[in-house]
Protein backbone atom coordinates (compact mmCIF):
# COMPACT_ATOMS: atom_id res chain seq x y z
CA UNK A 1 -41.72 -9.31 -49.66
CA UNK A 2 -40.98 -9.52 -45.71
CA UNK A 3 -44.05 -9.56 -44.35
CA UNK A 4 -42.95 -7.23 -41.52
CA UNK A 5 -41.83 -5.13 -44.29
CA UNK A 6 -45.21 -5.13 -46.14
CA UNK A 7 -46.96 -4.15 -42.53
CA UNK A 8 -44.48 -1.07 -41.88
CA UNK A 9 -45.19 0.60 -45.26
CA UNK A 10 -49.19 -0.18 -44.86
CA UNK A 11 -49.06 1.31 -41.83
CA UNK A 12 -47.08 4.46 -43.55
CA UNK A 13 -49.60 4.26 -46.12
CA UNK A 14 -52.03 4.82 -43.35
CA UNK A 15 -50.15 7.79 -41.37
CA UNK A 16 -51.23 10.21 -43.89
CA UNK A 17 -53.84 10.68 -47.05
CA UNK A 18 -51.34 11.90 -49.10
CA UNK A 19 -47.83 9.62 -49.02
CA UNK A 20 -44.64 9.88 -50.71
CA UNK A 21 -41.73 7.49 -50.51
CA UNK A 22 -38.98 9.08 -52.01
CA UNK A 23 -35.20 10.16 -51.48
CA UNK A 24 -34.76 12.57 -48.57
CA UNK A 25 -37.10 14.82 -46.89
CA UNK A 26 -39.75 17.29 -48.57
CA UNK A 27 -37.43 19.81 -46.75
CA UNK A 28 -34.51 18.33 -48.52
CA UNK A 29 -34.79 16.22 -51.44
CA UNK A 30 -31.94 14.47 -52.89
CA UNK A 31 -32.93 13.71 -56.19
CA UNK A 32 -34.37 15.85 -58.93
CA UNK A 33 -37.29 13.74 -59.38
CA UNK A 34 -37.97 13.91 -55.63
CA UNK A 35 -37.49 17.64 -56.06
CA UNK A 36 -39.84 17.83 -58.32
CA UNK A 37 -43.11 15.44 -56.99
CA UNK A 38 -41.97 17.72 -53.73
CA UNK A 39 -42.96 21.23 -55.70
CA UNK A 40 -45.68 20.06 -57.12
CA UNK A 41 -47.30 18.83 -53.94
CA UNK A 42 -46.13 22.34 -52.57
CA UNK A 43 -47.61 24.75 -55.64
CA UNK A 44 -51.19 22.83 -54.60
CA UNK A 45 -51.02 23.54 -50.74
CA UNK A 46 -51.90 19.96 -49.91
CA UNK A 47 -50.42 18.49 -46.60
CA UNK A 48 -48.65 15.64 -47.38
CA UNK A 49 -45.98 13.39 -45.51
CA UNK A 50 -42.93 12.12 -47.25
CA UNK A 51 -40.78 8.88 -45.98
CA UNK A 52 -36.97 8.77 -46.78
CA UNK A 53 -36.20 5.42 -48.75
CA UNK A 54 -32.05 6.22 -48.31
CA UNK A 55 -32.94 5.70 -44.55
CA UNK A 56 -34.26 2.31 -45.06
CA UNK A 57 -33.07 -0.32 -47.56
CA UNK A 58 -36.21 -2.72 -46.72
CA UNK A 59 -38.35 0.05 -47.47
CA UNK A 60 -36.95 1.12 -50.45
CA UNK A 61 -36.82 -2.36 -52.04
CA UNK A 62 -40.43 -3.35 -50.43
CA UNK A 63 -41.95 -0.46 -51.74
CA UNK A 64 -41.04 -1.34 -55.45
CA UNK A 65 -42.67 -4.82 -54.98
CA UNK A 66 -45.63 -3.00 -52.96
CA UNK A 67 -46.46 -0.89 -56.37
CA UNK A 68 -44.85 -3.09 -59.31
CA UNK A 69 -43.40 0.25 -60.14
CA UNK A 70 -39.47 0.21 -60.09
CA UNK A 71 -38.63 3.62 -59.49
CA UNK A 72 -38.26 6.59 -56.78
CA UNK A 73 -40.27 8.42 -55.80
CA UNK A 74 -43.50 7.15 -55.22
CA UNK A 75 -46.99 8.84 -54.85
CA UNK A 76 -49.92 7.35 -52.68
CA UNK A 77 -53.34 9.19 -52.08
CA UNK A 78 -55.45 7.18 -50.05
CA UNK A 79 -52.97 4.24 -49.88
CA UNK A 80 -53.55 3.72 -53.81
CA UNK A 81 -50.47 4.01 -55.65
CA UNK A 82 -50.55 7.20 -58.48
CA UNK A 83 -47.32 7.30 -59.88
CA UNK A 84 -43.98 8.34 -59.98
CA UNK A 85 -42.16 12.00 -60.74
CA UNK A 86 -42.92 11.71 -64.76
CA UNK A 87 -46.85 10.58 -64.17
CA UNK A 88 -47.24 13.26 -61.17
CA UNK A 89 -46.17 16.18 -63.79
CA UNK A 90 -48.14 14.90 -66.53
CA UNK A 91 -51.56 14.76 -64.29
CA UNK A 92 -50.33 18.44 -62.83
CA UNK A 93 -49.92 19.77 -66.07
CA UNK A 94 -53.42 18.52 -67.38
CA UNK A 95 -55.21 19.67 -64.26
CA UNK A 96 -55.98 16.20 -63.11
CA UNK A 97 -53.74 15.98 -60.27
CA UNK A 98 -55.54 18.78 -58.60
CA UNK A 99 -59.19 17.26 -59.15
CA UNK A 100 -57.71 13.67 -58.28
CA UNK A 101 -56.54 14.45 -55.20
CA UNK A 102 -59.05 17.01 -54.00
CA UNK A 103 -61.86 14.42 -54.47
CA UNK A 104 -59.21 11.82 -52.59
CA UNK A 105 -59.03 14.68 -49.81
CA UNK A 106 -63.08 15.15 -49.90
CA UNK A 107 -63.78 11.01 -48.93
């Protein structure tokens, strides 16, 4: 990876605890699975920031390489890498999510 690439999505990483690189907006997702890390994030009341890989093909490729995950969206607390949609629902629906990213929030 570019490694003007790899400093523009640490310094993402870094604009926000909670990060997620996925397809459109939070206001406006374009993908289901976007749609749904988006209402998750929502139903917890946690700020969050979201960055639009369809805006930015470096991004969207470098951010695959970042994680050695190969799929859309993509869920940072802290700038560690959680998961995508499938893990984010899985960890919601067991109550970890909540616990994992309130004691993220906490530090």
């Amino acid at each position: 990876m570019d490694s003007a690439v790899k400093q523009r999505i640490d310094s993402l990483l870094s604009s926000s605890p909670i990060v997620v690189f996925m397809k459109g907006s939070k206001l406006m997702p374009q993908c289901g699975f976007s749609n749904n890390v988006v209402q998750i994030l929502n139903s917890l009341g946690l700020p969050f920031e979201t960055f639009d890989v369809l805006s930015d093909p470096e991004v969207r490729q470098g951010i695959k390489e970042y994680s050695e995950w190969p799929t859309i969206p993509q869920v940072y607390v802290n700038g560690e890498f959680i998961g995508g949609s499938d893990i984010l629902i899985e960890m919601y629906n067991s109550g970890e999510l909540r616990e994992t990213l309130s004691v993220a929030l906490a530090s």
